[in-house]
PDB file of N, CA and C in Angstrom:
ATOM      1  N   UNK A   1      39.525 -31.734  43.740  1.00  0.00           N
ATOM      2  CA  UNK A   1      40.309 -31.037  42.724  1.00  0.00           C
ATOM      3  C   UNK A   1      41.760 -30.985  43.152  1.00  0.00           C
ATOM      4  N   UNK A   2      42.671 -31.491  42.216  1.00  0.00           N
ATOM      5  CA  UNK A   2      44.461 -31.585  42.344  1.00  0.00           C
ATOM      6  C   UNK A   2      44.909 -30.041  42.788  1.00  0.00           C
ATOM      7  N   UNK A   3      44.158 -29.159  42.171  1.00  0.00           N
ATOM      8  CA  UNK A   3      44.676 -27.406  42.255  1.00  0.00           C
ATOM      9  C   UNK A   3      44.265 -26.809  43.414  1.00  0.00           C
ATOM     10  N   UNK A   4      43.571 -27.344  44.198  1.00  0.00           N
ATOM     11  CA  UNK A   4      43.009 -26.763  44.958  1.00  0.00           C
ATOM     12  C   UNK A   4      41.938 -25.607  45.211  1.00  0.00           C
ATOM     13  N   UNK A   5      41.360 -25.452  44.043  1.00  0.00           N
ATOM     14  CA  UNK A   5      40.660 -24.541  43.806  1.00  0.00           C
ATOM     15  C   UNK A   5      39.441 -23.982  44.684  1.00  0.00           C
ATOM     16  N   UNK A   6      39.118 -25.360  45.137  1.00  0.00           N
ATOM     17  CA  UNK A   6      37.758 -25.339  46.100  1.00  0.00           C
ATOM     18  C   UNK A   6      38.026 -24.437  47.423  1.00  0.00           C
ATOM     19  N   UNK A   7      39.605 -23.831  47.796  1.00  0.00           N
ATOM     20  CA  UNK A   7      39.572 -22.909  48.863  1.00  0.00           C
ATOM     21  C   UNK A   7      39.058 -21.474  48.445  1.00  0.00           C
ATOM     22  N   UNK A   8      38.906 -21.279  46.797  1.00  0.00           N
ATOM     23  CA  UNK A   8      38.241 -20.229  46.339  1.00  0.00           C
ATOM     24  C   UNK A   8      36.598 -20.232  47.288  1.00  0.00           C
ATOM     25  N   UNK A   9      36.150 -20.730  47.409  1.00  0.00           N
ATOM     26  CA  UNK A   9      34.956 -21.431  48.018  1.00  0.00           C
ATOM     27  C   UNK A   9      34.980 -21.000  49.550  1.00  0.00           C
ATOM     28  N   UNK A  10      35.843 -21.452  50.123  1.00  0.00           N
ATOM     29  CA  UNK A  10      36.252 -20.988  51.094  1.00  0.00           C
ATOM     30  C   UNK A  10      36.359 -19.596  51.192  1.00  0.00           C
ATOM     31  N   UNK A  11      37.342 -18.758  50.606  1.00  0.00           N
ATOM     32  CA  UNK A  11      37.294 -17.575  51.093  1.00  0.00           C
ATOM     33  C   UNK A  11      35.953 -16.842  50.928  1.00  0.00           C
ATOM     34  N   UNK A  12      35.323 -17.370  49.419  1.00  0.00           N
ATOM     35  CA  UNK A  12      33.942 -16.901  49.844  1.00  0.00           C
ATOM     36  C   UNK A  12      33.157 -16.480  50.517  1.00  0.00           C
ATOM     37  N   UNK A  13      32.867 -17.841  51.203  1.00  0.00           N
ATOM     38  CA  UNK A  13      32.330 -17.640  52.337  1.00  0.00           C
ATOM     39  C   UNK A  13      32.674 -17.231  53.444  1.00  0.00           C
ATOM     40  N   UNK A  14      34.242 -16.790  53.717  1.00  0.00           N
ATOM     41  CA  UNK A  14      34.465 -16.064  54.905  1.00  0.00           C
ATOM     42  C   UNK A  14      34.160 -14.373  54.283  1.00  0.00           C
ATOM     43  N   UNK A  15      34.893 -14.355  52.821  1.00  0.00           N
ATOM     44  CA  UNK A  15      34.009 -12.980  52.672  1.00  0.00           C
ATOM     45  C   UNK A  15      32.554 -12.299  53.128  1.00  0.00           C
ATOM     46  N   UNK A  16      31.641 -13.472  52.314  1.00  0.00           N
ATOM     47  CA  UNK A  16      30.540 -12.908  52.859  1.00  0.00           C
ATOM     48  C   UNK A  16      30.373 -12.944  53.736  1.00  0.00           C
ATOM     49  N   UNK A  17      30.755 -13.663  54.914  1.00  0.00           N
ATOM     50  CA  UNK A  17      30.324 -13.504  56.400  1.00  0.00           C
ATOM     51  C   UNK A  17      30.837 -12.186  57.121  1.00  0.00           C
ATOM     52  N   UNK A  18      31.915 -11.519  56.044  1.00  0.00           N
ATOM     53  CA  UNK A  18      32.394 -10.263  56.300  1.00  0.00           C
ATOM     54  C   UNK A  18      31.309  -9.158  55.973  1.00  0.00           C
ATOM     55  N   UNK A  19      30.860  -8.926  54.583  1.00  0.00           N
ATOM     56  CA  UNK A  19      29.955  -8.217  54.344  1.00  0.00           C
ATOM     57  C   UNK A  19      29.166  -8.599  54.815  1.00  0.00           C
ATOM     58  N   UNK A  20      28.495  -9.443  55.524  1.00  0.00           N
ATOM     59  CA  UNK A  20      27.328  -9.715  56.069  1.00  0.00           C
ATOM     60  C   UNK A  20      27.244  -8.453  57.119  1.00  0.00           C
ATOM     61  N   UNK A  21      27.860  -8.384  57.884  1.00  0.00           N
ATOM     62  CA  UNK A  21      28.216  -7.101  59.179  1.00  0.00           C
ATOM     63  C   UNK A  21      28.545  -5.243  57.829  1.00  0.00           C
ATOM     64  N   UNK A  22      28.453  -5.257  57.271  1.00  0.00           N
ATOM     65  CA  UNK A  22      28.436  -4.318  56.128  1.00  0.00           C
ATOM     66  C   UNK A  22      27.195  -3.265  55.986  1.00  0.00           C
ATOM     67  N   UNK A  23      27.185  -2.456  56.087  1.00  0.00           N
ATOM     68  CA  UNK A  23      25.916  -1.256  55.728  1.00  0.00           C
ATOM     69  C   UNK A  23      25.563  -2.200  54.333  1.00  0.00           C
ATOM     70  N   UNK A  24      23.932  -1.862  54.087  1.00  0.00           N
ATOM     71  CA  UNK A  24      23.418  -2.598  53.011  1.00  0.00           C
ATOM     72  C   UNK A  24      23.748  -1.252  52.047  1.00  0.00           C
ATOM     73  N   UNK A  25      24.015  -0.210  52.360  1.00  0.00           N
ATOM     74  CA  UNK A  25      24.054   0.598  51.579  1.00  0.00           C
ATOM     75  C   UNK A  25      25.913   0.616  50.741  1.00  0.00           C
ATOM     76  N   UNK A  26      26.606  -0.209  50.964  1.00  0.00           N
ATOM     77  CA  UNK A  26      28.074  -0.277  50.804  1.00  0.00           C
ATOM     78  C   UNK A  26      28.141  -1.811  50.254  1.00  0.00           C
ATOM     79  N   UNK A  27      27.263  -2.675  50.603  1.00  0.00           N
ATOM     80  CA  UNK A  27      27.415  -3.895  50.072  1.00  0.00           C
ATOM     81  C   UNK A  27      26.459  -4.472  49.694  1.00  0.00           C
ATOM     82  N   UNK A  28      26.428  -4.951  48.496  1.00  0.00           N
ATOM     83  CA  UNK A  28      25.411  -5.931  47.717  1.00  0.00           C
ATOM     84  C   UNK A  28      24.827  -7.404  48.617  1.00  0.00           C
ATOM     85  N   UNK A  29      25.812  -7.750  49.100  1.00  0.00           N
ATOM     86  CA  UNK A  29      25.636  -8.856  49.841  1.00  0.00           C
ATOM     87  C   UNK A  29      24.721  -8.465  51.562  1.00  0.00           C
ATOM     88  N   UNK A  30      25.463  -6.955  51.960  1.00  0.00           N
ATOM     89  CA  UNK A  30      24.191  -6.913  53.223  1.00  0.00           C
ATOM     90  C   UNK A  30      23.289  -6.536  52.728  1.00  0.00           C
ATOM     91  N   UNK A  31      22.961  -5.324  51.681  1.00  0.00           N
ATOM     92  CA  UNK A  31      21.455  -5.396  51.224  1.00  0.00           C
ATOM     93  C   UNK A  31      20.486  -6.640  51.047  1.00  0.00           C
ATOM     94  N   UNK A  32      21.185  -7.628  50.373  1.00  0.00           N
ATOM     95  CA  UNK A  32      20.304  -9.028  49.626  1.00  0.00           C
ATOM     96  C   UNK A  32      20.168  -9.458  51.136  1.00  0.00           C
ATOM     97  N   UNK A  33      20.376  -9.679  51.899  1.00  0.00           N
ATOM     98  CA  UNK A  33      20.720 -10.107  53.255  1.00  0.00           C
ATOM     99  C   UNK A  33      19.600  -9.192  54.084  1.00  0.00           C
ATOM    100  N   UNK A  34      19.390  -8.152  54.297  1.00  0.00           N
ATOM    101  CA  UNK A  34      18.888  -6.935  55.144  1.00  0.00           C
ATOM    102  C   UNK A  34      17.335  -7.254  54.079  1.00  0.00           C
ATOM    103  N   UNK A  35      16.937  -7.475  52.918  1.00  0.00           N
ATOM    104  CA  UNK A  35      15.634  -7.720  52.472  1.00  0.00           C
ATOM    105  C   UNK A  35      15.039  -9.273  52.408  1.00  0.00           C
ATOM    106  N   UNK A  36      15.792 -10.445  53.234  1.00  0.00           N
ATOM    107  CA  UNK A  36      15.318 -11.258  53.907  1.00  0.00           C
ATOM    108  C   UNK A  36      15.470 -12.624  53.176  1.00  0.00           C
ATOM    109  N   UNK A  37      14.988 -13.471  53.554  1.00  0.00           N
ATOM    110  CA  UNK A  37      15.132 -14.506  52.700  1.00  0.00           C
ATOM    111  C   UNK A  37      14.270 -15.025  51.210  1.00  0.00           C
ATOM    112  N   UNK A  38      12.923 -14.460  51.285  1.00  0.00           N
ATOM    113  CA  UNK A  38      12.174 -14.452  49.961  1.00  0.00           C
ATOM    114  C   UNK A  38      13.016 -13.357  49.047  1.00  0.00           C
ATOM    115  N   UNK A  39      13.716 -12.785  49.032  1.00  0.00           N
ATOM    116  CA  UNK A  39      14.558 -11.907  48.038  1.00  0.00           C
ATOM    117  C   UNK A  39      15.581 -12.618  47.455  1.00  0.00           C
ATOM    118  N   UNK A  40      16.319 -12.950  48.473  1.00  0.00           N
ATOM    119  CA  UNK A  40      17.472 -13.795  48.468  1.00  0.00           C
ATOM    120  C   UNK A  40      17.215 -15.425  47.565  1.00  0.00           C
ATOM    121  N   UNK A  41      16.164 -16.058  47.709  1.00  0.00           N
ATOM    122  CA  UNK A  41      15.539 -16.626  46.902  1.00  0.00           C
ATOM    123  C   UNK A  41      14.873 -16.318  45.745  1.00  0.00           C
ATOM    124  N   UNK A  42      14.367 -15.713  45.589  1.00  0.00           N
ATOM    125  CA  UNK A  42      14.132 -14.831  44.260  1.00  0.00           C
ATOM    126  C   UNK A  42      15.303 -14.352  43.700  1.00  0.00           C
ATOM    127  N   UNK A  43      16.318 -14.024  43.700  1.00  0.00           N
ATOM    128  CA  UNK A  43      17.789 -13.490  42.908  1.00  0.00           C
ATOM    129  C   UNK A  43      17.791 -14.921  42.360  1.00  0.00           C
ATOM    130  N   UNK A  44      18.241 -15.827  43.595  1.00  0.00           N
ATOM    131  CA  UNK A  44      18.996 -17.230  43.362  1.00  0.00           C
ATOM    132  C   UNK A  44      18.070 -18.230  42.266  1.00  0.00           C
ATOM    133  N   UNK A  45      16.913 -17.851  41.885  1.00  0.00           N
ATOM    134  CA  UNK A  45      15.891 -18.069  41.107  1.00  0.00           C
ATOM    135  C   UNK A  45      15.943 -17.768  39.835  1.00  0.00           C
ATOM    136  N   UNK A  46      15.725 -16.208  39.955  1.00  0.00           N
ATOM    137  CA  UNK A  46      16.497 -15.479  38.376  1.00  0.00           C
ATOM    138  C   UNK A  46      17.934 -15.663  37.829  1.00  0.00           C
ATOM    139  N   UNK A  47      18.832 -16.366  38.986  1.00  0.00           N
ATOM    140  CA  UNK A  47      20.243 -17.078  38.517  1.00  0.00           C
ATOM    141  C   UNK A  47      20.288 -18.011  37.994  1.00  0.00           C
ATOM    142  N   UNK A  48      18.952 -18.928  38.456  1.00  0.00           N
ATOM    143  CA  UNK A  48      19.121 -20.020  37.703  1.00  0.00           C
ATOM    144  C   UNK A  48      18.947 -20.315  36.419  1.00  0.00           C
ATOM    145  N   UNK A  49      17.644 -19.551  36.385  1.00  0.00           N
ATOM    146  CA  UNK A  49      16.784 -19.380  35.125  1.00  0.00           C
ATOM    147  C   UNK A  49      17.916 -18.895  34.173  1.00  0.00           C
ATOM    148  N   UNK A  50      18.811 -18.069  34.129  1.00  0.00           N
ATOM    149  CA  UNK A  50      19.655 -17.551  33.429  1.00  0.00           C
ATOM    150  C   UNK A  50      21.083 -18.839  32.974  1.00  0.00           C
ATOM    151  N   UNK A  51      21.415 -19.231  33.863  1.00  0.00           N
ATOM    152  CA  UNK A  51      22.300 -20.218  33.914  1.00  0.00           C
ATOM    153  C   UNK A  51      22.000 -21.581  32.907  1.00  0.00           C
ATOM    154  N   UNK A  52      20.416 -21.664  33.301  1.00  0.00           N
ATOM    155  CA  UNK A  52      20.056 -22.688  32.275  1.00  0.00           C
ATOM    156  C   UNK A  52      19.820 -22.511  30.957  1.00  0.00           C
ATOM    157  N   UNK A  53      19.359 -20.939  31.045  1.00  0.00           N
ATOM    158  CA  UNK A  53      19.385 -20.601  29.053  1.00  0.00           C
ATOM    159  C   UNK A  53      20.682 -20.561  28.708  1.00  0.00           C
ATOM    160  N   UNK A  54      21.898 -20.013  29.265  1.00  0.00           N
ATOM    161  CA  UNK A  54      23.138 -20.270  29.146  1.00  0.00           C
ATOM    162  C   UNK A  54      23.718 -21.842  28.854  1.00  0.00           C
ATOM    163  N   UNK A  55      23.542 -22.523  29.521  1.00  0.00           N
ATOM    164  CA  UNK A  55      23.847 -24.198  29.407  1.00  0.00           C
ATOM    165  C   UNK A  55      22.970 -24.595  28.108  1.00  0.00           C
ATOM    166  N   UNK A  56      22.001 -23.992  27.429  1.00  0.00           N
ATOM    167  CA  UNK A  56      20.918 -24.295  26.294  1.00  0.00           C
ATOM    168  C   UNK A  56      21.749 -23.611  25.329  1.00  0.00           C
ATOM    169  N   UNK A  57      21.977 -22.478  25.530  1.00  0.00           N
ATOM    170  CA  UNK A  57      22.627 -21.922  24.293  1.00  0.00           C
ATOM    171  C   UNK A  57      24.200 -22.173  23.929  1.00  0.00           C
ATOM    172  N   UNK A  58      24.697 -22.819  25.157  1.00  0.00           N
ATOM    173  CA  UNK A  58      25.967 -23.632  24.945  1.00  0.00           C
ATOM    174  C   UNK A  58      27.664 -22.580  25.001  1.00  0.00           C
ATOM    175  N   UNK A  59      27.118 -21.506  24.844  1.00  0.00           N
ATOM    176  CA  UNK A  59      28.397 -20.856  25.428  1.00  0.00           C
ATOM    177  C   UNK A  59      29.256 -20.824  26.920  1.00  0.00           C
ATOM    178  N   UNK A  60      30.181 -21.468  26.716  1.00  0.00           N
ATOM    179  CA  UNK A  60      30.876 -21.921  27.858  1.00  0.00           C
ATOM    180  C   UNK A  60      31.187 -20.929  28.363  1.00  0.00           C
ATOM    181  N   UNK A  61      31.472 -19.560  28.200  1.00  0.00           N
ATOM    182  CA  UNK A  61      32.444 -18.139  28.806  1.00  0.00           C
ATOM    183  C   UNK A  61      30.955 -17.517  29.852  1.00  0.00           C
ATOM    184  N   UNK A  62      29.687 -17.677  29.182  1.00  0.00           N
ATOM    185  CA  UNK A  62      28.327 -17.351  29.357  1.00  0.00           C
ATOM    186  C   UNK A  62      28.144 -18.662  30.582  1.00  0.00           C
ATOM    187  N   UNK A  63      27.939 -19.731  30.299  1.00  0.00           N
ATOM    188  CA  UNK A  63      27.827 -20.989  31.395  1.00  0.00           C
ATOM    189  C   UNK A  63      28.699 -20.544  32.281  1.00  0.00           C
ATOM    190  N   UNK A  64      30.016 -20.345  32.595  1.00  0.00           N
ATOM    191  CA  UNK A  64      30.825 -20.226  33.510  1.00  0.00           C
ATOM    192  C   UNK A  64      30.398 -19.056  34.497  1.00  0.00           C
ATOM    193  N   UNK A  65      30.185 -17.821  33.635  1.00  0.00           N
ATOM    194  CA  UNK A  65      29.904 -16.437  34.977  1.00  0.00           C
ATOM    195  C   UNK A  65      28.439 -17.084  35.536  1.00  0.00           C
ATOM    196  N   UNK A  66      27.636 -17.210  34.131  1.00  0.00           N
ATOM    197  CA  UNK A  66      26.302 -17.521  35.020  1.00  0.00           C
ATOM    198  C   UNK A  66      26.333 -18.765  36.651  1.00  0.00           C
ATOM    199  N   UNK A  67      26.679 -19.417  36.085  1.00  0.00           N
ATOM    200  CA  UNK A  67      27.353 -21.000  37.304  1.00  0.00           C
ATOM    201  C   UNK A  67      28.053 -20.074  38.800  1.00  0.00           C
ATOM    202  N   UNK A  68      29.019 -18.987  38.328  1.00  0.00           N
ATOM    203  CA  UNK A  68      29.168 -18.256  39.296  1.00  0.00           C
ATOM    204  C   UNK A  68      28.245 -17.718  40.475  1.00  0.00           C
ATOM    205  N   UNK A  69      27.440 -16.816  39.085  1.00  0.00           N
ATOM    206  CA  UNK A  69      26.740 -15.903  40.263  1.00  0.00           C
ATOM    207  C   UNK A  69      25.201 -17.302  40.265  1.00  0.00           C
ATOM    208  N   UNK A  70      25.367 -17.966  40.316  1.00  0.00           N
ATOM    209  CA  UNK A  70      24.505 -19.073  40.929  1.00  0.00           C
ATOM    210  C   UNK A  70      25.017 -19.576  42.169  1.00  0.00           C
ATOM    211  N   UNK A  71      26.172 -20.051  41.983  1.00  0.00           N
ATOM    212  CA  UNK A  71      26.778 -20.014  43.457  1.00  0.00           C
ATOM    213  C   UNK A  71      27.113 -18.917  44.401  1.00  0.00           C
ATOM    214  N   UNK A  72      27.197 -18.023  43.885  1.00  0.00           N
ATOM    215  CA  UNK A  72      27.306 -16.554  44.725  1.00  0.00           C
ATOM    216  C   UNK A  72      25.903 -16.559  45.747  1.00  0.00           C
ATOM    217  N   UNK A  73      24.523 -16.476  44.963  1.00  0.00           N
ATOM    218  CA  UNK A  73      23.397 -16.147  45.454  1.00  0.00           C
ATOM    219  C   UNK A  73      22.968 -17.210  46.285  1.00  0.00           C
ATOM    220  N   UNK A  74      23.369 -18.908  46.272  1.00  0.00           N
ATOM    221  CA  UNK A  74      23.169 -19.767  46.858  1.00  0.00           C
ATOM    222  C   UNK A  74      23.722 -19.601  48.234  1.00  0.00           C
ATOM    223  N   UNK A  75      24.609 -19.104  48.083  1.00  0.00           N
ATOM    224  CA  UNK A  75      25.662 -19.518  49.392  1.00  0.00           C
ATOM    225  C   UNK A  75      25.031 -18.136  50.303  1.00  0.00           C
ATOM    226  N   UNK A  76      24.082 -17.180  49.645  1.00  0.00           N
ATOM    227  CA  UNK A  76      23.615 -15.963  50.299  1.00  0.00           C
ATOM    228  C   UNK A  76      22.348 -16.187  50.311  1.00  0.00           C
ATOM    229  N   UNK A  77      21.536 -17.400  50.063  1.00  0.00           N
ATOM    230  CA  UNK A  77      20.235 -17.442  50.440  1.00  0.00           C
ATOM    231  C   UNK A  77      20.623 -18.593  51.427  1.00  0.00           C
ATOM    232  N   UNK A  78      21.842 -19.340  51.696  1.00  0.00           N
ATOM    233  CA  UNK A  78      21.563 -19.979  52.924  1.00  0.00           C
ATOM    234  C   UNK A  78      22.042 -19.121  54.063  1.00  0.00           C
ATOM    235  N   UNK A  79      22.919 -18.475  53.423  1.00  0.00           N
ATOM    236  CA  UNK A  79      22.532 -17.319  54.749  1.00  0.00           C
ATOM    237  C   UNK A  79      21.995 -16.375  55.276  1.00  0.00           C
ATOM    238  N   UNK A  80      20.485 -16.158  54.254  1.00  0.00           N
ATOM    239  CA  UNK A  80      19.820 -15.317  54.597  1.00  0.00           C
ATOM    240  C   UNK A  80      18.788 -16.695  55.716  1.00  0.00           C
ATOM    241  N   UNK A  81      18.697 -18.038  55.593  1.00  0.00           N
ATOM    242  CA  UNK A  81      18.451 -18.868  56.217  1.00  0.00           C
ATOM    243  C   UNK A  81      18.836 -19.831  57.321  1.00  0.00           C
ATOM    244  N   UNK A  82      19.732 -19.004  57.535  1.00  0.00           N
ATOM    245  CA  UNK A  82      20.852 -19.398  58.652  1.00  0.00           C
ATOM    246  C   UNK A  82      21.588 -21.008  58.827  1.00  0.00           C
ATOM    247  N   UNK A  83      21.393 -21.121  57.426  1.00  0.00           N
ATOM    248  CA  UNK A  83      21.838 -22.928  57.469  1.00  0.00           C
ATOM    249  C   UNK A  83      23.192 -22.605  56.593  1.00  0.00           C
ATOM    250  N   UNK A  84      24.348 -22.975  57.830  1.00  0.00           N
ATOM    251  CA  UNK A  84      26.004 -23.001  57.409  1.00  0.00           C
ATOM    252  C   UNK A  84      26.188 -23.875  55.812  1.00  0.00           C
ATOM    253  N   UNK A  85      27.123 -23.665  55.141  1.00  0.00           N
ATOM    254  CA  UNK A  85      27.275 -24.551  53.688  1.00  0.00           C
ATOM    255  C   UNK A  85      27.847 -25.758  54.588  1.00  0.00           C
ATOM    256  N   UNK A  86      28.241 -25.755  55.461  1.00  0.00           N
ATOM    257  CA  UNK A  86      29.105 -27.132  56.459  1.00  0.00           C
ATOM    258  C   UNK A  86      28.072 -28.022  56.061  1.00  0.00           C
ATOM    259  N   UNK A  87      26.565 -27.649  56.849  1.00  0.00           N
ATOM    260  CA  UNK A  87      25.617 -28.377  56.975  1.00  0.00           C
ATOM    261  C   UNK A  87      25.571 -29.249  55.588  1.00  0.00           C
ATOM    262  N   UNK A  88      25.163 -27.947  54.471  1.00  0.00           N
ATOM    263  CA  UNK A  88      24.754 -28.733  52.826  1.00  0.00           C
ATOM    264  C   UNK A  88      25.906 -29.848  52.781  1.00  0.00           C
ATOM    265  N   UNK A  89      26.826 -29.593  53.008  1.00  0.00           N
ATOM    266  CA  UNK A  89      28.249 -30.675  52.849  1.00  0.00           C
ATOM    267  C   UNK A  89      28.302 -31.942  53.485  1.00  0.00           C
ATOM    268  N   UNK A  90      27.693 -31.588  54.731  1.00  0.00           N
ATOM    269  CA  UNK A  90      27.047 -33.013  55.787  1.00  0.00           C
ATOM    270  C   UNK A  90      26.302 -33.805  54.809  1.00  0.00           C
ATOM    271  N   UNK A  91      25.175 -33.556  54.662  1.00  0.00           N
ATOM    272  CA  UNK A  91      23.551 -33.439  53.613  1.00  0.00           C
ATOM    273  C   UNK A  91      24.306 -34.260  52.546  1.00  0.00           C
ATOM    274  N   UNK A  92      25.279 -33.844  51.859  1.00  0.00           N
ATOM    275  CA  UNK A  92      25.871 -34.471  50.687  1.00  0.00           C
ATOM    276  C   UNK A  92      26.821 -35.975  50.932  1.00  0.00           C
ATOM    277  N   UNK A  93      27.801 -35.611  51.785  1.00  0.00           N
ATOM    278  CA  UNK A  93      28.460 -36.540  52.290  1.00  0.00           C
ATOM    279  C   UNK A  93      27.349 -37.914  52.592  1.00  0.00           C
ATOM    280  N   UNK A  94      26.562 -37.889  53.530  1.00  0.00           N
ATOM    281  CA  UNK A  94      25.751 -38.399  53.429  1.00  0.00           C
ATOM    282  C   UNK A  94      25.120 -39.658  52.585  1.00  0.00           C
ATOM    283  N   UNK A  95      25.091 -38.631  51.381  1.00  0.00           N
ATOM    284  CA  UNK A  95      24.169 -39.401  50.224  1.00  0.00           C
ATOM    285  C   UNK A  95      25.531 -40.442  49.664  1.00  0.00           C
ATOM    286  N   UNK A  96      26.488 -40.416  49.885  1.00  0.00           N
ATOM    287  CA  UNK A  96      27.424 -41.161  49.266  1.00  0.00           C
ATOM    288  C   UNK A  96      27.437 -42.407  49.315  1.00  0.00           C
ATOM    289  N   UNK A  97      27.503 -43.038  48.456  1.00  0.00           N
ATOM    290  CA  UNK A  97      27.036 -44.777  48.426  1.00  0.00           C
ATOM    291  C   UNK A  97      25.347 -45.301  48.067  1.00  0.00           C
ATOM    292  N   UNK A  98      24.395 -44.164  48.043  1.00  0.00           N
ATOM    293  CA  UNK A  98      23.370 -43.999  47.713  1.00  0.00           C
ATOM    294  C   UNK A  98      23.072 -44.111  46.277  1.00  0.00           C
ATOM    295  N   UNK A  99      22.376 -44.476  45.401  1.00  0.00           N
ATOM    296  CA  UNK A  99      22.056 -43.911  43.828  1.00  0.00           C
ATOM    297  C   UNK A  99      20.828 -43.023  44.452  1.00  0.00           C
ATOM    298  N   UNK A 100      20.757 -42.218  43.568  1.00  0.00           N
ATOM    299  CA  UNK A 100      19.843 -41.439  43.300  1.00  0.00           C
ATOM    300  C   UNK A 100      18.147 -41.520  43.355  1.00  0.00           C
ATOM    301  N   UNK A 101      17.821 -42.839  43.203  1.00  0.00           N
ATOM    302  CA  UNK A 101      16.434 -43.165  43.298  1.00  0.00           C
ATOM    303  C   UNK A 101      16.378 -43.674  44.744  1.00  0.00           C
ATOM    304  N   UNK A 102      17.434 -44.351  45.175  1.00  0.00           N
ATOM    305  CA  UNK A 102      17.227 -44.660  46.972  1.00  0.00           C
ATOM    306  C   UNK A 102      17.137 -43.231  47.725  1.00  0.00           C
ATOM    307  N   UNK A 103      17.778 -42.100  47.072  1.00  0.00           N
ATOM    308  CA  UNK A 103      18.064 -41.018  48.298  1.00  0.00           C
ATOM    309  C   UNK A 103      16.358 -40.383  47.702  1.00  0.00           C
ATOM    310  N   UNK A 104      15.853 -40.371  46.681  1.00  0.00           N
ATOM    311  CA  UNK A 104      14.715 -39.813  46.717  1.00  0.00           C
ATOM    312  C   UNK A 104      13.715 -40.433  47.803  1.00  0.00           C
ATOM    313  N   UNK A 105      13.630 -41.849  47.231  1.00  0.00           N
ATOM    314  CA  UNK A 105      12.686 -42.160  48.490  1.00  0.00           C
ATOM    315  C   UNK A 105      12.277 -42.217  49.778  1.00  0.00           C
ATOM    316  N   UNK A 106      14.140 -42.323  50.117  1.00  0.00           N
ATOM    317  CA  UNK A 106      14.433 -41.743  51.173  1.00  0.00           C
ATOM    318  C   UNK A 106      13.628 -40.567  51.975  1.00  0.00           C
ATOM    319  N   UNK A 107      13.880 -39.298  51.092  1.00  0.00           N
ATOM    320  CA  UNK A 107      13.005 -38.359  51.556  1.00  0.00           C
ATOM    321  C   UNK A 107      11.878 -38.450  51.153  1.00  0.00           C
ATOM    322  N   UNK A 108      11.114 -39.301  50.782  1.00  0.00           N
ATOM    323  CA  UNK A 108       9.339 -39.465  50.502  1.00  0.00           C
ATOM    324  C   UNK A 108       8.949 -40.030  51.461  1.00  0.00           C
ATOM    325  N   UNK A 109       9.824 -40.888  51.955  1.00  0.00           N
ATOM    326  CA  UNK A 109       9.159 -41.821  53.447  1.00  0.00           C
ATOM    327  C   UNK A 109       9.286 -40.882  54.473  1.00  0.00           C
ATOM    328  N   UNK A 110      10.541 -39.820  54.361  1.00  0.00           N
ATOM    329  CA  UNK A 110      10.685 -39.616  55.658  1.00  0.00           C
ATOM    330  C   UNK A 110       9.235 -38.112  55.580  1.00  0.00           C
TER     331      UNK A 110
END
């Protein structure tokens, strides 16, 4: 992106690594965090589900927050799983030069 927007992303995640150290009782993010990773997956679940009736029903103002707090809960169920977003970014980088049906099989063989 020309705007740079993707450091929004960034501070993100240094935020939450802030609230992460947070009483669960003061922050949304150490609670979801302090009830483990099947919770944290379950939110990021009911985000989706929501996001996609949103993308069905076609309101873009509705698509946009939902897309948000989809990425909000993602980036907090990998850290209720202790796998850095660096890593997912490796994982992606990766696949580059790949189509899509090679990287599946990819992981079927492996």
């Amino acid at each position: 992106m020309a705007d740079n927007r993707l450091d929004v992303l960034e501070r993100l995640i240094a935020e939450l690594e802030r609230r992460r150290a947070a009483s669960p009782k003061e922050s949304y993010t150490a609670k979801l965090l302090s009830q483990g990773p099947h919770k944290c997956a379950k939110k990021l679940g009911e985000e989706g589900v929501e996001l996609a009736l949103a993308i069905v029903d076609g309101k873009r103002k509705d698509v946009r927050a939902e897309a948000a707090d989809v990425l909000y809960h993602f980036l907090v169920a990998l850290m209720a799983r202790e796998v850095p977003f660096a890593d997912v970014m490796e994982e992606l980088e990766g696949r580059f030069g790949l189509s899509g049906l090679e990287e599946k099989a990819r992981r079927k063989a492996d």
